[in-house]
Protein backbone atom coordinates (compact mmCIF):
# COMPACT_ATOMS: atom_id res chain seq x y z
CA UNK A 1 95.95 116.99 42.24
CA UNK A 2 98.45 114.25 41.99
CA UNK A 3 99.89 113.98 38.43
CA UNK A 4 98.75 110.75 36.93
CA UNK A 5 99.41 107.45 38.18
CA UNK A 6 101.58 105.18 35.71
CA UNK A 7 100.16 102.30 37.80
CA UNK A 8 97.17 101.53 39.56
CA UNK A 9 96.25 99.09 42.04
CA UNK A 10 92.36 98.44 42.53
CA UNK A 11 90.51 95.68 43.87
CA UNK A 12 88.26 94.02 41.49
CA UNK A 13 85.92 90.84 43.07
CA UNK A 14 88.67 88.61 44.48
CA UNK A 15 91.32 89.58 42.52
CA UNK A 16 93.38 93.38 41.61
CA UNK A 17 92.75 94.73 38.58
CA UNK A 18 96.14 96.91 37.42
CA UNK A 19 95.66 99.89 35.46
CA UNK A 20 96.87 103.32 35.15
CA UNK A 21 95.25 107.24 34.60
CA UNK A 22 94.40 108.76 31.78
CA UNK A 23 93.10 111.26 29.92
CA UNK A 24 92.68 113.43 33.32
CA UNK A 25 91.15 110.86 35.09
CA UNK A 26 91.85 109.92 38.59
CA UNK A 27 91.13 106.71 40.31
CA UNK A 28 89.52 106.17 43.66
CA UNK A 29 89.35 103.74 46.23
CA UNK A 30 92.99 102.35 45.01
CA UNK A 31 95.34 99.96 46.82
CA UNK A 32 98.44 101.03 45.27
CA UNK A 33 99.15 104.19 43.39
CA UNK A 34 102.81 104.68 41.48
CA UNK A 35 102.87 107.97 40.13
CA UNK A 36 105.86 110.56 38.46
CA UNK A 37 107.64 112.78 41.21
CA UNK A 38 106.78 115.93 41.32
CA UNK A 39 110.36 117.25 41.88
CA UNK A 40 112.27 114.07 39.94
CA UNK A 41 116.08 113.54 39.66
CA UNK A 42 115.91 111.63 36.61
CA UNK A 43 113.58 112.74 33.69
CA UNK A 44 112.43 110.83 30.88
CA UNK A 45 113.84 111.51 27.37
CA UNK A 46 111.97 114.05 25.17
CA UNK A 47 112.56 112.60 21.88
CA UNK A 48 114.80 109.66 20.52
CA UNK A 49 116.91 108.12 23.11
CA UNK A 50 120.92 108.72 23.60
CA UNK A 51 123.08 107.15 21.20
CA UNK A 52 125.40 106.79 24.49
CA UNK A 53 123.61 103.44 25.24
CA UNK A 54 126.48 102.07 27.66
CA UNK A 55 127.05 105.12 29.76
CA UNK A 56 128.86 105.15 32.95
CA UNK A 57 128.09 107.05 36.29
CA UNK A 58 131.17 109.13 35.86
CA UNK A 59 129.85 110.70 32.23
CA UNK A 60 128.91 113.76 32.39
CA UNK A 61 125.12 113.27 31.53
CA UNK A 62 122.00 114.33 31.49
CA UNK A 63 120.03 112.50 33.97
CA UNK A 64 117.62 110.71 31.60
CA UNK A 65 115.63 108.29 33.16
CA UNK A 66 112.65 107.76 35.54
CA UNK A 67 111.39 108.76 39.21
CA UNK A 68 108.50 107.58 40.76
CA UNK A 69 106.48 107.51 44.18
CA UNK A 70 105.01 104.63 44.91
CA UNK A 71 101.86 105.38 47.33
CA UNK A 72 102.43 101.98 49.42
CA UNK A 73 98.29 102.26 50.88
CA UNK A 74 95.73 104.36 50.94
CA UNK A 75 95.93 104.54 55.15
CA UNK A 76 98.89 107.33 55.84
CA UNK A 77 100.08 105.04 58.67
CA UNK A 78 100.74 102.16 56.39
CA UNK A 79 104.23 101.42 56.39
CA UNK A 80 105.23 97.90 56.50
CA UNK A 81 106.64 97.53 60.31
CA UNK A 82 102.65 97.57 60.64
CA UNK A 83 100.76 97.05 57.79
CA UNK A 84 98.62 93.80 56.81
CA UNK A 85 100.46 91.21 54.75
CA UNK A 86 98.33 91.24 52.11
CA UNK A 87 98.93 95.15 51.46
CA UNK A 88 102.64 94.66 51.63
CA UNK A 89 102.33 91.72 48.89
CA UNK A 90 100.44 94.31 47.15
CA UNK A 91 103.67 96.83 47.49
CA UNK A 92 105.86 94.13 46.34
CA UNK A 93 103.78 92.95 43.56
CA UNK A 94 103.98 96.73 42.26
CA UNK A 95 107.91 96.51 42.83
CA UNK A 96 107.88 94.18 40.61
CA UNK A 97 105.87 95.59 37.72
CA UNK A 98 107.45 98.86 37.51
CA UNK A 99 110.86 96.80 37.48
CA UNK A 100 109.62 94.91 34.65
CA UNK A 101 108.36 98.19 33.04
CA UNK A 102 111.37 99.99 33.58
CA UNK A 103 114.27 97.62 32.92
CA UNK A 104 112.69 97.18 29.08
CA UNK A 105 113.68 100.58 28.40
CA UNK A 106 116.68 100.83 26.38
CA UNK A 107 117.98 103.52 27.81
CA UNK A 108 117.59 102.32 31.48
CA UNK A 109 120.77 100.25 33.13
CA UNK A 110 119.38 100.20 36.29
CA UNK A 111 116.79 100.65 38.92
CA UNK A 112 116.86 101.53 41.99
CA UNK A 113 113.92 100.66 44.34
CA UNK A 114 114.44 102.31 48.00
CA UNK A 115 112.10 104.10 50.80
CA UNK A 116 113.05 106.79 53.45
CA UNK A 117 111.39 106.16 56.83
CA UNK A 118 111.21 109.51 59.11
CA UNK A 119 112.48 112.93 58.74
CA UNK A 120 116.09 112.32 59.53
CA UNK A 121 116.21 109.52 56.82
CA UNK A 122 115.18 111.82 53.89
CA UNK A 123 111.61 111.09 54.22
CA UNK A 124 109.58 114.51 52.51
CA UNK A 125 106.18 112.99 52.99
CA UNK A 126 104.62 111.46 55.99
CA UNK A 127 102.44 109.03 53.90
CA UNK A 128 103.85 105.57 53.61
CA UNK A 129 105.65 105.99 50.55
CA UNK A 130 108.44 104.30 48.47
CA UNK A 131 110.58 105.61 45.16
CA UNK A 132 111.65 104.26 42.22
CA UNK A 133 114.37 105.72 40.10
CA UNK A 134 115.45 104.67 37.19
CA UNK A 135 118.89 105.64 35.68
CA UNK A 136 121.43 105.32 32.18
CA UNK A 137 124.17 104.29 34.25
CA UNK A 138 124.57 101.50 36.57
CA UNK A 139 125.26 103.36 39.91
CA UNK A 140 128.94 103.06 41.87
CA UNK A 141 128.59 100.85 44.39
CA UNK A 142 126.36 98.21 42.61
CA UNK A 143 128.84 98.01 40.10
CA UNK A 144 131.49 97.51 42.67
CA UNK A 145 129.62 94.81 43.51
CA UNK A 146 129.03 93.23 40.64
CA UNK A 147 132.53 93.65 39.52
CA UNK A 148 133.49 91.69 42.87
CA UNK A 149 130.93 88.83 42.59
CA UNK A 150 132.43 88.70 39.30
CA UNK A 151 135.71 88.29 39.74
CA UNK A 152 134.75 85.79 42.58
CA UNK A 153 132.54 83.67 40.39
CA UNK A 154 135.56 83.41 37.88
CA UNK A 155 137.87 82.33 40.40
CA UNK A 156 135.11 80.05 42.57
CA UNK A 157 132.64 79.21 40.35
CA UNK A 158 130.51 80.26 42.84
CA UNK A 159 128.24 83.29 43.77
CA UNK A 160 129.96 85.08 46.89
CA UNK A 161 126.71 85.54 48.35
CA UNK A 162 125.60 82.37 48.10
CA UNK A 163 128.88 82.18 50.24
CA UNK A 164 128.25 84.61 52.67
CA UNK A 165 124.78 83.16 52.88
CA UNK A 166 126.51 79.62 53.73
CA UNK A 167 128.58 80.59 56.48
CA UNK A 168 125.55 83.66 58.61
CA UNK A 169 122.49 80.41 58.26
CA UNK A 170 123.79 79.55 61.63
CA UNK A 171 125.94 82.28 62.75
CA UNK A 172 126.17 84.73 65.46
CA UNK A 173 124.85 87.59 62.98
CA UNK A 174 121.82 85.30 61.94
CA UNK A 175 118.32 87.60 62.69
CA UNK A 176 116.10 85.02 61.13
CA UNK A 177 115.14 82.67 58.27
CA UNK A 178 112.47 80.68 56.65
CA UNK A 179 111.84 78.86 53.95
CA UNK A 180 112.82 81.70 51.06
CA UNK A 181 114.68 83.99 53.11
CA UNK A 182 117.63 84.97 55.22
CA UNK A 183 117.84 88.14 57.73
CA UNK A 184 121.53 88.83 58.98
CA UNK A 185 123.58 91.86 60.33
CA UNK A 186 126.75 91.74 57.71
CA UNK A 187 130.08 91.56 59.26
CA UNK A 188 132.05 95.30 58.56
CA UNK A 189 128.67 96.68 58.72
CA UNK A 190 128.43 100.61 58.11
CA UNK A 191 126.05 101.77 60.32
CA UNK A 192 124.72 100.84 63.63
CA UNK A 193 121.51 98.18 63.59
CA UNK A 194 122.01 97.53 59.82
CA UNK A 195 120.73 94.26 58.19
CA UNK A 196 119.90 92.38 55.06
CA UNK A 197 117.44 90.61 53.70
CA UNK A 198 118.66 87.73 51.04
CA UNK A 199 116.53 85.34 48.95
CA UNK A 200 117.97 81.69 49.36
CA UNK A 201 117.24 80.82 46.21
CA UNK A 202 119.84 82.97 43.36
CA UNK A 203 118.09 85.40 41.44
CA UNK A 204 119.43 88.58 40.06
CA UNK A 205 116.63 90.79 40.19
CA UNK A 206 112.92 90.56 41.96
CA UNK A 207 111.38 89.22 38.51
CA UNK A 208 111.82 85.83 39.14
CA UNK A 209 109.61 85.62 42.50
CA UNK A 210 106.84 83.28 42.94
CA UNK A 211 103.49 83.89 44.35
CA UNK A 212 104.75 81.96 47.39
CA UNK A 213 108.07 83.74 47.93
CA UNK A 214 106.78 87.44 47.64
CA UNK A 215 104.13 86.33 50.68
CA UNK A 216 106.97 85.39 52.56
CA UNK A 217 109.34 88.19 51.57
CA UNK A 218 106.10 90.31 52.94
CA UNK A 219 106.34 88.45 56.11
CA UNK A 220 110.04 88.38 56.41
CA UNK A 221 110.33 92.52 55.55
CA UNK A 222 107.18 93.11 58.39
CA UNK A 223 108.81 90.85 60.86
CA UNK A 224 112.09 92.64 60.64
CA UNK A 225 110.90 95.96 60.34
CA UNK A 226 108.62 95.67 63.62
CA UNK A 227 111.01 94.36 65.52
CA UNK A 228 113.39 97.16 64.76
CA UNK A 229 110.08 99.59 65.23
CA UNK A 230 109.67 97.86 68.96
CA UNK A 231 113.70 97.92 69.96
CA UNK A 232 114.01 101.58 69.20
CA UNK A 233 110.93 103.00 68.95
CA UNK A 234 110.16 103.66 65.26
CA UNK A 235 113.98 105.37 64.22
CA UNK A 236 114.23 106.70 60.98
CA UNK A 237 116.19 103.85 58.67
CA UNK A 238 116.79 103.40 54.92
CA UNK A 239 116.18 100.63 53.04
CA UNK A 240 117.41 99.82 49.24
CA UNK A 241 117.21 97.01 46.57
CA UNK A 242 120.57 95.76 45.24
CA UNK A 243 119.61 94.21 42.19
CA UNK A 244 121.30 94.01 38.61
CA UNK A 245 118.85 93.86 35.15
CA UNK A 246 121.94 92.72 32.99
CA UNK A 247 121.62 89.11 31.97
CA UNK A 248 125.37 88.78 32.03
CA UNK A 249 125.06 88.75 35.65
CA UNK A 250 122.73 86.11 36.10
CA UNK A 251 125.72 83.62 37.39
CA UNK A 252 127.41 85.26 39.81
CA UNK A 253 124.67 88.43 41.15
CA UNK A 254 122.35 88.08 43.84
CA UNK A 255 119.41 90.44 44.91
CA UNK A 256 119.08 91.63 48.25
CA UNK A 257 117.66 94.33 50.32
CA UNK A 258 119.93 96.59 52.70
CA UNK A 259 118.11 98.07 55.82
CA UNK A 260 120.13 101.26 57.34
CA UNK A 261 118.71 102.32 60.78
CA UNK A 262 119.58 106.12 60.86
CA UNK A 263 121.58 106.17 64.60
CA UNK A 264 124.20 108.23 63.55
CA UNK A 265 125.65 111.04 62.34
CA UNK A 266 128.68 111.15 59.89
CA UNK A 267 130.84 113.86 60.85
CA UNK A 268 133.97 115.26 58.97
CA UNK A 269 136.21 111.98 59.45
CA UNK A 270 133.72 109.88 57.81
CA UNK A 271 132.87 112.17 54.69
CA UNK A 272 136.79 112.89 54.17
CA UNK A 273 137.86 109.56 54.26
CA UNK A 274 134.92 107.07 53.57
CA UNK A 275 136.04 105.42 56.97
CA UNK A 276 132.57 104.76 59.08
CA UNK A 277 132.62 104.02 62.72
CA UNK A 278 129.98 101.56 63.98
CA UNK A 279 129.63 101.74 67.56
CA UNK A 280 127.67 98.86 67.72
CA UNK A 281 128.72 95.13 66.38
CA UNK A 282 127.22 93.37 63.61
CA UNK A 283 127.06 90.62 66.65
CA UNK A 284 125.33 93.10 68.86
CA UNK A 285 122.74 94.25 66.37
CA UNK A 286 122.00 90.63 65.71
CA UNK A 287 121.46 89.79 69.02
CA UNK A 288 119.25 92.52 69.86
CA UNK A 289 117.25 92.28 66.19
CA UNK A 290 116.65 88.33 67.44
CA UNK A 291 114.96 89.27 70.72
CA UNK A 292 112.71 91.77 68.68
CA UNK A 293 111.92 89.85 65.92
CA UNK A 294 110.98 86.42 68.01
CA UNK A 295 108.39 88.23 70.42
C-alpha cells in the first residue's frame, strides 16, 4: 500500500472534487494521486521549524523540506507525449496546488517541480509519474539566474527573458508558439535536442495561470513532447520548472520549463570542468523539433 495521498484528484459529476487520505483510507477510481516518497531527499520538520529561515544551498543542513510523487493517471502509459488534454490539465492543475501548498511553508524557499522519462533519465518507476521537492534553500543554478535577471532588470528595466523571448518569436531556434506560449531550442544549449517552454505573458511562478492558459500549456507540453517521442523514438529526457516563490522577484523572473533529451553521455571532461559539448545545434534541434511538432 501506497502511503497516503496529500492530494487527490476524483471526478465528481462534471467537475473534480480535490481531497486527500486519511485516517487509513485509500481512494479509488482517482485521476490524480500526489503522495510522500517512499525513499524522500527532503523530509519534513519534526517539531518547530529552523530558526535558519534564510538558508543557503551551501549550509551545511539538514534537508528539511518535502518530496512527493505525483501519480500523473491512473493508465501506466499516461505520460503526456500521449495522454488526453484534459488529463494533462488535470497534471497541471495539481502542479499548481501543491505549489501553492508548499510555497506557504515558512520554511520552504523553493520548489522544484520535474519528471524523469525512461531508465537512463533517472526514471525508478515505469508509471507516468512526476516529483515534487520542496527545499530551505533556493537551489544553485536558479539563483544564478535570478541573480542575472536581476542585475539585468536594474540595468534594463527589463526582464531578460522577456528579451530572449523578443528576439527566438521569429528566429531560427523558434519550435512553435500560440497564443500563451513559446517553444525554442536556447542558443549555448547543454545538451543535444534541448528546448524550452516560456509563458508570453511574465509571471514568476505557475500560480498566476488562467483556466485558458493551463489548456494551452497542456497542448503546447503534448505537442512538443510527441514530436520529440516521433523524431527519436520515445528517448529518455528530463524536464524541470524554473520558477521563483519570492515576491521580490516578481519584476525581473520569469517561469519556464527546460526539456533535456538524454542523448548523451558526460564523460570526465565535462564533470571536471563544467564544459558540455553539444554535438548538435540549437539551430539543428529546432529544425528537426519543427518538422515533428507540425505533422
Amino acid at each position: 500500500m501506497t502511503p497516503p495521498a496529500v492530494l487527490v484528484y476524483l471526478k465528481s459529476g462534471k467537475g473534480i472534487r480535490k481531497t486527500r487520505d486519511k485516517d487509513g483510507f485509500r481512494h479509488k477510481n482517482w485521476l490524480i494521486r500526489c503522495i510522500p516518497n517512499l525513499y524522500p531527499a527532503f523530509t519534513p520538520p519534526k517539531g518547530k521549524t529552523s530558526r535558519r529561515q534564510n538558508m543557503k544551498s551551501s549550509d551545511l543542513v539538514v534537508a528539511v523540506g518535502h518530496h512527493e510523487v505525483l501519480v500523473e493517471s491512473p493508465d501506466h502509459d499516461g505520460h503526456p507525449a500521449d495522454a488526453e488534454i484534459s488529463q494533462l490539465v488535470h497534471v497541471i492543475n495539481a502542479y499548481i496546488d501543491r505549489l501553492r501548498e508548499l510555497s506557504a511553508k515558512p520554511y520552504v524557499k523553493y520548489v522544484s517541480i520535474f519528471r524523469n522519462h525512461g531508465l537512463e533519465a533517472g526514471a525508478s518507476l515505469s508509471h507516468a509519474h512526476s516529483q515534487i521537492i520542496a527545499t530551505p534553500f533556493i537551489p544553485r543554478i536558479v539563483e544564478e539566474e535570478l541573480k542575472a535577471s536581476k542585475k539585468f532588470w536594474t540595468k534594463n528595466k527589463k526582464c531578460v527573458f522577456c528579451d530572449i523571448l523578443e528576439k527566438e518569436l521569429d528566429g531560427p531556434r523558434l519550435i512553435l508558439k500560440n497564443t500563451n506560449y513559446v517553444a525554442f531550442a536556447p542558443w549555448a544549449s547543454v545538451n543535444p535536442l534541448e528546448f524550452w517552454i516560456f509563458p508570453k505573458k511574465h509571471e514568476t511562478t505557475l500560480l498566476g495561470m488562467s483556466k485558458s492558459e493551463v489548456k494551452t500549456f497542456a497542448k503546447t507540453l503534448k505537442t512538443c513532447l510527441n514530436g520529440l517521442k516521433r523524431l527519436l523514438n520515445d528517448p529518455p529526457y528530463n524536464f524541470g520548472f524554473h520558477l521563483a516563490i519570492s515576491k521580490d522577484a516578481r519584476k525581473y523572473y520569469h517561469w519556464h520549463l527546460e526539456i533535456y533529451p538524454r542523448l548523451a553521455i558526460w564523460a570526465g571532461f565535462e564533470k571536471s570542468t563544467g564544459i558540455y559539448i553539444n554535438t548538435v545545434s540549437p539551430e539543428a534541434a529546432a529544425e528537426s523539433l519543427r518538422e515533428t511538432v507540425a505533422v
